[in-house]
C-alpha atoms as a PDB file:
ATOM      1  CA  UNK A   1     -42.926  43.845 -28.887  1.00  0.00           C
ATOM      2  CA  UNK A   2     -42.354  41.871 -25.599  1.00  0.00           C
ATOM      3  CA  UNK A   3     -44.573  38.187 -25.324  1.00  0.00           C
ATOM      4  CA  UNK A   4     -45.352  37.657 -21.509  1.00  0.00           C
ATOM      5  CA  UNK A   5     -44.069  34.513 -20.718  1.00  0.00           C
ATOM      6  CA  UNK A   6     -40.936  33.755 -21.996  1.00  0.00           C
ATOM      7  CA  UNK A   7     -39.736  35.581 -25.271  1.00  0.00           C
ATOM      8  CA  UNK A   8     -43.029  34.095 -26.451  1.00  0.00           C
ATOM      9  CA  UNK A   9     -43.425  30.641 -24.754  1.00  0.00           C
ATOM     10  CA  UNK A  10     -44.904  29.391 -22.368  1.00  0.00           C
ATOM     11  CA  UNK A  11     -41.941  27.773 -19.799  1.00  0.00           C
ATOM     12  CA  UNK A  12     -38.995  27.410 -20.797  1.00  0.00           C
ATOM     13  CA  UNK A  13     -38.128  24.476 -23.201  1.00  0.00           C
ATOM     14  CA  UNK A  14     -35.616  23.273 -20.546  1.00  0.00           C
ATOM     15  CA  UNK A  15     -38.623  23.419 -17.821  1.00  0.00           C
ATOM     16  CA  UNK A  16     -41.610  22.235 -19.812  1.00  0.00           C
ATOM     17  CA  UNK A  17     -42.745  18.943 -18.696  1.00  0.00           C
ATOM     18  CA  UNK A  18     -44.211  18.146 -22.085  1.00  0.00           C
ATOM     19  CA  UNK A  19     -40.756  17.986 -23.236  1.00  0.00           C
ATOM     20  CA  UNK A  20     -39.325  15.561 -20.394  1.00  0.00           C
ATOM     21  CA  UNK A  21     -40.637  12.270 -21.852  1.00  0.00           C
ATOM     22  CA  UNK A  22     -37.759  11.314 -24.461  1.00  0.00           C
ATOM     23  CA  UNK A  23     -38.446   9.636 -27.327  1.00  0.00           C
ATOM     24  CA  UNK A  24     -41.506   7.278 -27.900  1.00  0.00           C
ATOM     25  CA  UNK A  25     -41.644   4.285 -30.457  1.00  0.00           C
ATOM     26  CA  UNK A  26     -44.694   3.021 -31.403  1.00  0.00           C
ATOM     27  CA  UNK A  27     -48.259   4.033 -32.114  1.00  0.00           C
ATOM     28  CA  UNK A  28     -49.082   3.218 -28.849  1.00  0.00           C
ATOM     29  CA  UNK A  29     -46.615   5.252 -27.187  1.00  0.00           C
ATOM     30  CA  UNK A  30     -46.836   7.797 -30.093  1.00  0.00           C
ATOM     31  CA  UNK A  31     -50.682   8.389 -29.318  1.00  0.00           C
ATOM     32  CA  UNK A  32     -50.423   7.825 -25.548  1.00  0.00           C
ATOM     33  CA  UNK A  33     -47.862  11.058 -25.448  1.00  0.00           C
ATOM     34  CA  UNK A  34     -49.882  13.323 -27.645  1.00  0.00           C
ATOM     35  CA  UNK A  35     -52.891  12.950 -25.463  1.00  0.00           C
ATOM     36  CA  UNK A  36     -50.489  13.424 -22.112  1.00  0.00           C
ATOM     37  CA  UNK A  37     -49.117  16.799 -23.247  1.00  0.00           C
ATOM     38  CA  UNK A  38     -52.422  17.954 -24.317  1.00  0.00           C
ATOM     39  CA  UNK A  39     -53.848  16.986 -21.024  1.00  0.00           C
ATOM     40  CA  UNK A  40     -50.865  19.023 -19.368  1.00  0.00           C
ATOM     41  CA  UNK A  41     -51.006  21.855 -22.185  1.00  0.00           C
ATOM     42  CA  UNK A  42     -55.036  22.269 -20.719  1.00  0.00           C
ATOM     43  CA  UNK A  43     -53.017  22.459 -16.921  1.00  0.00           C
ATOM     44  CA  UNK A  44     -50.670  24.979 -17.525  1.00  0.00           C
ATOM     45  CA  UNK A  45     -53.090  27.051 -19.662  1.00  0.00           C
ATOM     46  CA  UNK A  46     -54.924  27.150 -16.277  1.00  0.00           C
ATOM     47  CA  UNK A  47     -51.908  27.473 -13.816  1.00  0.00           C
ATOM     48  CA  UNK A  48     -51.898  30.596 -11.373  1.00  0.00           C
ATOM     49  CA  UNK A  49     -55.600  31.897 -11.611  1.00  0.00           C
ATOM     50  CA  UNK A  50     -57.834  32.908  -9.380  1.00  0.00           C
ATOM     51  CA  UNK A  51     -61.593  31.545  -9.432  1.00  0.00           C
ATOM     52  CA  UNK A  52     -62.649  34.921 -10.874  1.00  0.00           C
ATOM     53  CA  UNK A  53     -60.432  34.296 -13.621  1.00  0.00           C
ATOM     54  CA  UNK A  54     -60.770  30.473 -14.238  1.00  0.00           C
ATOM     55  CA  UNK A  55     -64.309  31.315 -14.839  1.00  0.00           C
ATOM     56  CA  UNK A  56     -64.193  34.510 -17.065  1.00  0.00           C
ATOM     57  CA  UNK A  57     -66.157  33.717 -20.360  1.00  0.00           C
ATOM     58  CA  UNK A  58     -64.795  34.086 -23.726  1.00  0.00           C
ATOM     59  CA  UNK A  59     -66.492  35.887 -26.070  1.00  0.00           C
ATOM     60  CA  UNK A  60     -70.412  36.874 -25.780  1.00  0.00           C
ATOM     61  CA  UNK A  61     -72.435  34.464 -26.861  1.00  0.00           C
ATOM     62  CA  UNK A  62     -70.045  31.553 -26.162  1.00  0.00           C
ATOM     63  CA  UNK A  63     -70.060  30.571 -22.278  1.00  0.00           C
ATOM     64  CA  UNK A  64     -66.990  28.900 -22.298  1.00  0.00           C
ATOM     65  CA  UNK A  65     -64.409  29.528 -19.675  1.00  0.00           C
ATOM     66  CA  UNK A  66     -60.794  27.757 -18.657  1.00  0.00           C
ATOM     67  CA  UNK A  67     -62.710  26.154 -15.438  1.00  0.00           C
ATOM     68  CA  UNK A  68     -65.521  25.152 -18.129  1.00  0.00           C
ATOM     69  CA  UNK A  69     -63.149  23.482 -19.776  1.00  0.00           C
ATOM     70  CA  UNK A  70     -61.694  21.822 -17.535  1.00  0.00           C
ATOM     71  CA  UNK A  71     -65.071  20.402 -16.482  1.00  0.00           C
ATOM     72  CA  UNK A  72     -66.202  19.534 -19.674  1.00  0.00           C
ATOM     73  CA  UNK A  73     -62.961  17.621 -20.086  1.00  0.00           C
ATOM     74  CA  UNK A  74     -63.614  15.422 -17.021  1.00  0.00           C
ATOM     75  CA  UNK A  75     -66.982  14.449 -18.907  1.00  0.00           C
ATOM     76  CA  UNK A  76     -65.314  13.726 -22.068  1.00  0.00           C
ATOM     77  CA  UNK A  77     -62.429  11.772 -20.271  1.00  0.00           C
ATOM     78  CA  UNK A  78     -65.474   9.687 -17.972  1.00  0.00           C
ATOM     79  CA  UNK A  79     -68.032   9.094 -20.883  1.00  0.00           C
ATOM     80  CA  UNK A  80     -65.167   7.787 -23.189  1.00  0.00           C
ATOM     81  CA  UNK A  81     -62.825   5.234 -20.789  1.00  0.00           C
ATOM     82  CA  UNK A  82     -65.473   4.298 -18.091  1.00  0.00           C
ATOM     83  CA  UNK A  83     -68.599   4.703 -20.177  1.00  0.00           C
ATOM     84  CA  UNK A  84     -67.346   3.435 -23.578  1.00  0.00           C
ATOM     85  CA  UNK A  85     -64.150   1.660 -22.994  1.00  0.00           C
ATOM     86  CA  UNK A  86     -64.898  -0.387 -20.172  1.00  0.00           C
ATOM     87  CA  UNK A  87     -68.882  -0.588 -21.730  1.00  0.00           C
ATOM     88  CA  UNK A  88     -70.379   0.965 -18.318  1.00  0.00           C
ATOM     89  CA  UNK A  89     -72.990   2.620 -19.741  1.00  0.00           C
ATOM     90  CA  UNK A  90     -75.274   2.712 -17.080  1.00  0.00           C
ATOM     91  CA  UNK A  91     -72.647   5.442 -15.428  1.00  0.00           C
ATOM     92  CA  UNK A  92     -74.755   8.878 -15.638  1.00  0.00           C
ATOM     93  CA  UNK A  93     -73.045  10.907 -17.774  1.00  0.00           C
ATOM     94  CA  UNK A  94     -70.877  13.843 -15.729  1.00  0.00           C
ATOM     95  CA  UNK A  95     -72.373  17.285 -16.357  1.00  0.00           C
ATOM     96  CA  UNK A  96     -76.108  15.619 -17.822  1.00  0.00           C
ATOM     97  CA  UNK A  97     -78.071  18.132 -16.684  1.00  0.00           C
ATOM     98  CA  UNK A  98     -79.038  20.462 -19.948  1.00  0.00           C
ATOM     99  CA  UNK A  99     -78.684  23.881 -18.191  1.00  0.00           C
ATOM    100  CA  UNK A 100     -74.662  22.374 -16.957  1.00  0.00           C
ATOM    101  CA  UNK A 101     -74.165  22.180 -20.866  1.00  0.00           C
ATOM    102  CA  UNK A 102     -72.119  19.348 -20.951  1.00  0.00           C
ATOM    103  CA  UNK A 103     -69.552  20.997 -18.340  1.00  0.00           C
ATOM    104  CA  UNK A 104     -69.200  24.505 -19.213  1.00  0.00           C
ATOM    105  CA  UNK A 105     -72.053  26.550 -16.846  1.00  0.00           C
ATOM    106  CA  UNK A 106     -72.554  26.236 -13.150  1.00  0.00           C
ATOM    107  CA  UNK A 107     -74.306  27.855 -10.693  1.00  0.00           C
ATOM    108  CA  UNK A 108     -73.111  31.415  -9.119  1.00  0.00           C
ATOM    109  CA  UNK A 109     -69.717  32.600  -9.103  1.00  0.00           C
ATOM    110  CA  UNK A 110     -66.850  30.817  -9.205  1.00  0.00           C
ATOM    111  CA  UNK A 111     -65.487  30.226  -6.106  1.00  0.00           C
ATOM    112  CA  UNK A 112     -62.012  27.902  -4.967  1.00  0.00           C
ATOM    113  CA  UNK A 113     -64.678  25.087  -3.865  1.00  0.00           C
ATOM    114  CA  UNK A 114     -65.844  24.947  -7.342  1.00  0.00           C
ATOM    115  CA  UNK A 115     -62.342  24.991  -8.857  1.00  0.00           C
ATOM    116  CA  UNK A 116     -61.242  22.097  -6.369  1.00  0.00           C
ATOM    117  CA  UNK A 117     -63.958  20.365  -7.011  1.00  0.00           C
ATOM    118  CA  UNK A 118     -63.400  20.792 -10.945  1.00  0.00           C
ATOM    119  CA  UNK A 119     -59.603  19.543 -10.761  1.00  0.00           C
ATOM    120  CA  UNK A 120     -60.633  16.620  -8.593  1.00  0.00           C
ATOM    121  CA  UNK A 121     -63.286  15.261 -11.032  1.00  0.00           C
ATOM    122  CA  UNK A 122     -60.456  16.144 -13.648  1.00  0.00           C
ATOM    123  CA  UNK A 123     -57.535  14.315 -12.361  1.00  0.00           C
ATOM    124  CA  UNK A 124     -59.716  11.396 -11.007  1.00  0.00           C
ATOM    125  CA  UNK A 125     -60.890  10.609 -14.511  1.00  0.00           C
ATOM    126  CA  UNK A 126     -57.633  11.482 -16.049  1.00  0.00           C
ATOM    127  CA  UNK A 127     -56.014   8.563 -13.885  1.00  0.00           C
ATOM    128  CA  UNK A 128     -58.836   6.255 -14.284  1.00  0.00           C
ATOM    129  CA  UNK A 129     -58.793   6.701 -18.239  1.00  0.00           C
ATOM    130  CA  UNK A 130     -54.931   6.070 -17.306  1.00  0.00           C
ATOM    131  CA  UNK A 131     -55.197   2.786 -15.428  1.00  0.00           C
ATOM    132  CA  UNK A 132     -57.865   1.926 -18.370  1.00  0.00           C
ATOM    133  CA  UNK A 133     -55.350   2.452 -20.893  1.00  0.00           C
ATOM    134  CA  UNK A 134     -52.585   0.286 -19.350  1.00  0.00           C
ATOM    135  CA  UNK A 135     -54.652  -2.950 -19.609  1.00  0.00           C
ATOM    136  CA  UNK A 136     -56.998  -2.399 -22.789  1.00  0.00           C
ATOM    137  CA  UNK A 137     -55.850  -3.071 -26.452  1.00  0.00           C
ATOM    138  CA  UNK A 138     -55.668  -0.477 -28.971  1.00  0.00           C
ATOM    139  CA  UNK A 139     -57.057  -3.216 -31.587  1.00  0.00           C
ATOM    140  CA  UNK A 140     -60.381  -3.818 -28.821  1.00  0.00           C
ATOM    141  CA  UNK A 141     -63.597  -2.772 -30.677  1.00  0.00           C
ATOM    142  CA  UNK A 142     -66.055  -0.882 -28.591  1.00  0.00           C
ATOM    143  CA  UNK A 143     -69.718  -0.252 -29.653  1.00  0.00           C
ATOM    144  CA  UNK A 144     -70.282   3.383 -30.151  1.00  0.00           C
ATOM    145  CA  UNK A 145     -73.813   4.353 -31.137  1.00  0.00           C
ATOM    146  CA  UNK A 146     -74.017   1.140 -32.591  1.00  0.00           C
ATOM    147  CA  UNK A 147     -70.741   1.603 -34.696  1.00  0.00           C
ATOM    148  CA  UNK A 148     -67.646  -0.526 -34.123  1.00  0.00           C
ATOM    149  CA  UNK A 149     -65.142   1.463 -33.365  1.00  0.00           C
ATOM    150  CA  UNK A 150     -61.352   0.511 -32.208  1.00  0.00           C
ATOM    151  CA  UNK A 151     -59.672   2.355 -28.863  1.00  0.00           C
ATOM    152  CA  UNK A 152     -57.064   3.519 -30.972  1.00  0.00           C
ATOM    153  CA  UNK A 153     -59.730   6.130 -32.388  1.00  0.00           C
ATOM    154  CA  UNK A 154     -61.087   6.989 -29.421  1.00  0.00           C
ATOM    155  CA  UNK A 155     -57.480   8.067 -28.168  1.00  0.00           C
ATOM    156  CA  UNK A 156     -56.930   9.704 -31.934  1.00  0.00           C
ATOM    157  CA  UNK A 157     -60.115  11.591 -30.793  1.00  0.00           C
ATOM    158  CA  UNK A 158     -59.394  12.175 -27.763  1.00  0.00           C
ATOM    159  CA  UNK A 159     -56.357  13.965 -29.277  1.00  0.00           C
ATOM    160  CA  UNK A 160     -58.933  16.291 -31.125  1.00  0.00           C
ATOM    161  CA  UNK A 161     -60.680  17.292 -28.640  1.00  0.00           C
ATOM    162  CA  UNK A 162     -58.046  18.085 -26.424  1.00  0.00           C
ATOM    163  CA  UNK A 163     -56.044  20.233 -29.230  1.00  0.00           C
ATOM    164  CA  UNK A 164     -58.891  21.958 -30.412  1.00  0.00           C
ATOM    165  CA  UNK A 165     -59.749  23.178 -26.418  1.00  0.00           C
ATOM    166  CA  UNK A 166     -56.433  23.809 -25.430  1.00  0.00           C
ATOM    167  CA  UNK A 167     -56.743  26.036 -28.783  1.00  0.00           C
ATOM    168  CA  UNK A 168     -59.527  27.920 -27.025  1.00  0.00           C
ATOM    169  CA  UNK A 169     -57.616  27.840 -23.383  1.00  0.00           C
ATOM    170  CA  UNK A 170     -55.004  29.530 -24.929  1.00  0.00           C
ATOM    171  CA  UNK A 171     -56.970  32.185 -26.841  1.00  0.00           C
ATOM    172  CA  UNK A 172     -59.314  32.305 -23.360  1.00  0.00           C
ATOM    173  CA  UNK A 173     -55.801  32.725 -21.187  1.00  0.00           C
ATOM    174  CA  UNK A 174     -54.541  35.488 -23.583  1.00  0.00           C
ATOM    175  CA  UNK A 175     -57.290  37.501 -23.040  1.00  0.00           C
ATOM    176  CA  UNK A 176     -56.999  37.261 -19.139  1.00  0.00           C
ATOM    177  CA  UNK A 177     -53.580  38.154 -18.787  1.00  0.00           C
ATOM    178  CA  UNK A 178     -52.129  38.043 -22.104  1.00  0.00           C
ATOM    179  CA  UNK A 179     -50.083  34.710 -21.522  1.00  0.00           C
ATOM    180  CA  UNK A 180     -50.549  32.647 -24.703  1.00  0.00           C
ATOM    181  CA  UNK A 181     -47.721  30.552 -26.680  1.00  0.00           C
ATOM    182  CA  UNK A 182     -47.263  26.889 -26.571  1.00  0.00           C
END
């Protein structure tokens, strides 16, 4: 049985950008790249969609979607480097509004305004948690419901959430077009 894609996979090994890095030392590093080619696994799982398709729900009664997704992961990315991390809490949380749940609904159809818009908020929080990440400490301790917690398991869960969505992009994508793999 033929995979679409290629022979199964996503890209080509030779062409996927999650395998350009080279080697990492380091936990830093180590953690650092894990959450990178998660954060690029959730791009390519979206790559070449229309709105229509971005915003097809999964299964009935789950409302999640690839351009849910991708919202909901600009919320995670703000509420834990600018909201946690850098101890802004007075930043409104993205997506607060119950009937937005947390990201994944919207209003009306999905349109190429509301998919730009999505990747914006996206990449802008993605480079801010970058810059954040350059000059913070794994070892800093951050309150977190009044729990100390280090950044180093923030980015561990960070990881988690990231892996366990791109494991519903992918299962989401396959049923769109029947891409999957990677």
């Amino acid at each position: 049985m033929a995979h679409p894609g290629y022979d199964g996979s996503w890209l080509p090994q030779d062409q996927d950008p999650r395998n350009q890095a080279g080697p990492v030392r380091g936990e830093r590093d180590t953690l650092i790249g894990y959450l990178e080619a998660y954060r690029t696994t959730l791009e390519l799982k979206c790559q070449d969609l229309t709105p229509a398709q971005l915003g097809t729900r999964s299964v009935p009664p789950s409302n999640m979607s690839l351009l849910g997704l991708v919202r909901h992961m600009a919320r995670v990315e703000q509420s834990w480097f600018r909201r946690v991390i850098e101890e802004r809490m007075e930043i409104p949380r993205m997506f607060a509004d119950d009937r937005l749940d947390a990201g994944f609904s919207w209003d009306g159809e999905p349109d190429e305004a509301l998919v730009d818009e999505a990747w914006t908020l996206w990449r802008d929080e993605v480079d801010h948690a970058r810059t954040v990440l350059e000059r913070t400490d794994l070892d800093k301790v951050v309150d977190v419901h009044g729990e100390p917690i280090e950044v180093r398991d923030i980015l561990v869960h960070m990881i988690e959430e990231y892996a366990r969505h791109c494991g519903h992009a992918d299962l989401i994508r396959e049923c769109i077009d029947g891409r999957a793999g990677q």
